[in-house]
C-alpha atoms as a PDB file:
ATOM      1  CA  UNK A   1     125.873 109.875 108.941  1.00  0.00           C
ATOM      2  CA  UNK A   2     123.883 106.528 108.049  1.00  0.00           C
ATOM      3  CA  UNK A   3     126.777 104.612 109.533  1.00  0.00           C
ATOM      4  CA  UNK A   4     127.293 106.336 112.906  1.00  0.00           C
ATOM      5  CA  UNK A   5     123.204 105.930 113.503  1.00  0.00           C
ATOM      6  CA  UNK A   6     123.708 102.788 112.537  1.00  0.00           C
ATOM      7  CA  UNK A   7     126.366 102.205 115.094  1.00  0.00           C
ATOM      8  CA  UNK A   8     123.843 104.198 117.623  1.00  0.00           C
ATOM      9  CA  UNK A   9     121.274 101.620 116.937  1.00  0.00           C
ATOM     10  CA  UNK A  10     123.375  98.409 117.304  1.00  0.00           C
ATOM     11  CA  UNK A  11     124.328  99.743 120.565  1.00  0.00           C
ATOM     12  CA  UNK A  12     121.130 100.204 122.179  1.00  0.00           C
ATOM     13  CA  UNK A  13     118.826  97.700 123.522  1.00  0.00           C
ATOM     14  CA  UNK A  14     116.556  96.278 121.030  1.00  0.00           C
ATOM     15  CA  UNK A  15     112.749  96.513 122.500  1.00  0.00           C
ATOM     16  CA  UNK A  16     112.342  93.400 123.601  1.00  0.00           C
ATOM     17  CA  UNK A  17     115.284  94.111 125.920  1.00  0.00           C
ATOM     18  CA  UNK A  18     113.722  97.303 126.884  1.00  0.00           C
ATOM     19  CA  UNK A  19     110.368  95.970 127.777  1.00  0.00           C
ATOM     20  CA  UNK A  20     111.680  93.855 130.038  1.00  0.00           C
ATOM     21  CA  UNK A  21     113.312  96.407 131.711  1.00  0.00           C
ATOM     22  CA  UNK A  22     110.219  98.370 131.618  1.00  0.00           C
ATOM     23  CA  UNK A  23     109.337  97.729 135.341  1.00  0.00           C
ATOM     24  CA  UNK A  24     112.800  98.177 137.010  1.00  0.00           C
ATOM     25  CA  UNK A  25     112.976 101.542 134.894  1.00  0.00           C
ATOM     26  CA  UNK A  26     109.900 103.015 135.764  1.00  0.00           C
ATOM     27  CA  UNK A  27     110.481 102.086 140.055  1.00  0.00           C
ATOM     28  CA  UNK A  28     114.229 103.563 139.548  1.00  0.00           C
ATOM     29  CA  UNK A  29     115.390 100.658 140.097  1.00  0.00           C
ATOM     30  CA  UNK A  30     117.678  99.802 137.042  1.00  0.00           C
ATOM     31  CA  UNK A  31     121.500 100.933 137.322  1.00  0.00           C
ATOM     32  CA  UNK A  32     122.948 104.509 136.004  1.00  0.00           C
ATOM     33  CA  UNK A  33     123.983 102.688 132.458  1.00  0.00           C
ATOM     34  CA  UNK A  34     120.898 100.196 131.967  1.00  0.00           C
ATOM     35  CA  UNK A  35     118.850 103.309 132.574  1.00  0.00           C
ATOM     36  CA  UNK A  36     120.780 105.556 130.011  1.00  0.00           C
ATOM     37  CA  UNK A  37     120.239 102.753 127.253  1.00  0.00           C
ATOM     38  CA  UNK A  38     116.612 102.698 128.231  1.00  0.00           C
ATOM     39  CA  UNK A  39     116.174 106.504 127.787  1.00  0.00           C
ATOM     40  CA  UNK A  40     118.278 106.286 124.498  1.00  0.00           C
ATOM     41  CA  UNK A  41     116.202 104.047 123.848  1.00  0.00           C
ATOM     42  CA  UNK A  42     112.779 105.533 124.261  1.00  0.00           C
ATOM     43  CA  UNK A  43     114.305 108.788 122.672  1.00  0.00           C
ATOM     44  CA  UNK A  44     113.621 106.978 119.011  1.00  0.00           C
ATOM     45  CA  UNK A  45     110.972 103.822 119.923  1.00  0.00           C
ATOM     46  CA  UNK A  46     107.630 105.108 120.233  1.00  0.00           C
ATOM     47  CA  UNK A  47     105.980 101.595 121.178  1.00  0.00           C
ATOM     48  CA  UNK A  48     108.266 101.148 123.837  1.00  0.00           C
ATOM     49  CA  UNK A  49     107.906 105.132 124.977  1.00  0.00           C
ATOM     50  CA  UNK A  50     103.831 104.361 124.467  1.00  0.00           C
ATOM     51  CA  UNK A  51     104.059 101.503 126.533  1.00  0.00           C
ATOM     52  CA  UNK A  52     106.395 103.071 129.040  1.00  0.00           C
ATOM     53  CA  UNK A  53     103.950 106.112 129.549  1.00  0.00           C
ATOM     54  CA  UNK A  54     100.922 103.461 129.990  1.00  0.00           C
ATOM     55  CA  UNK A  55     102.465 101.747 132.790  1.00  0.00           C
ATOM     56  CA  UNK A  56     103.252 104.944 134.981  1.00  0.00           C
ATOM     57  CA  UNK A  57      99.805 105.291 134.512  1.00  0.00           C
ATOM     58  CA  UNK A  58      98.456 102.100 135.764  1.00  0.00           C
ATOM     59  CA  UNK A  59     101.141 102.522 138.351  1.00  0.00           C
ATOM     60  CA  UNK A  60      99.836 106.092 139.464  1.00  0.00           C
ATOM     61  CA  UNK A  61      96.511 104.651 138.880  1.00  0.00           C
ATOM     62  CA  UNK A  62      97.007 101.800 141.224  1.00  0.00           C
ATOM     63  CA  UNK A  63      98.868 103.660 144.048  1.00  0.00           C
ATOM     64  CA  UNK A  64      96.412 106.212 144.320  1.00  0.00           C
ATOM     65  CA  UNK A  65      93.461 103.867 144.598  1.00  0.00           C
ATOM     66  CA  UNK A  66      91.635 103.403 148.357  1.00  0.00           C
ATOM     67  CA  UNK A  67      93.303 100.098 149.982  1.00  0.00           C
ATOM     68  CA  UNK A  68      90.819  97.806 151.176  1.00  0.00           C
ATOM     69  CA  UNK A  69      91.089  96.235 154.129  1.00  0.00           C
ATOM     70  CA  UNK A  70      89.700  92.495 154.452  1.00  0.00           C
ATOM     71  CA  UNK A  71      87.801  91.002 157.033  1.00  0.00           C
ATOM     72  CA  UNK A  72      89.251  89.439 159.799  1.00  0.00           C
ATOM     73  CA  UNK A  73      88.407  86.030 158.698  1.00  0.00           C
ATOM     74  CA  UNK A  74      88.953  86.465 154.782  1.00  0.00           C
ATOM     75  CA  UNK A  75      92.169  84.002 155.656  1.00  0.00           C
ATOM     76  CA  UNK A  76      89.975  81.375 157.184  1.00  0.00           C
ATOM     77  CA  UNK A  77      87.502  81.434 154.651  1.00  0.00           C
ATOM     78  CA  UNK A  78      89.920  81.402 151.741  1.00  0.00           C
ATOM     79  CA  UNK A  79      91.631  78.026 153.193  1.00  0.00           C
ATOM     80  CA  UNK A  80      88.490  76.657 153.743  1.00  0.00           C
ATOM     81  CA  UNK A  81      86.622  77.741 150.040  1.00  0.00           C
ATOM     82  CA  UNK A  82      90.444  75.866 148.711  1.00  0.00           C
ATOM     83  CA  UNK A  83      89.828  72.733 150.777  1.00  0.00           C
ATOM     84  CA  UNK A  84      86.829  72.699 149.852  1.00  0.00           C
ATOM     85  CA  UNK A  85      87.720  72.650 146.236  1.00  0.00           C
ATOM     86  CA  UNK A  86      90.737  70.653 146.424  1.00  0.00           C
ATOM     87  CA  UNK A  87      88.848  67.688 147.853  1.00  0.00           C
ATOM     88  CA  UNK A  88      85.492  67.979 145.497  1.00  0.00           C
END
């Protein structure tokens, strides 16, 4: 038994691995094998599951927060507050 989760474990992503997935996982974006690996993963790392579950919820956080539209001359005044501090 120690030998086959042994095996498990050298098969599956390490966390540093996962965590860089972490993004791509949690838009769908990662492939049907990288994502299996990931869940495998998470089934048995509870850092990476912890930081998994805080990042859908600065995701849902983020989405569901007002969007703010700027002024019509934010652009302008950007450039010009940049110029300004380029040059000084």
């Amino acid at each position: 038994m120690f030998r086959r989760l042994v095996m498990m474990l050298m098969r599956q992503p390490d966390c540093e691995h996962v965590q860089g997935m972490s993004s791509d996982f949690i838009d769908d974006e990662l492939d049907a094998g990288a994502k299996r690996k990931v869940v495998a993963h998470l089934e048995w790392c509870g850092p990476c599951t912890t930081l998994i579950n805080a990042l859908r919820a600065t995701v849902r956080l983020l989405r569901s927060t007002p969007k703010e539209v700027p002024p019509a001359d934010f652009k302008e005044r950007l450039r010009e507050s940049i110029r300004r501090e380029r040059t000084s």
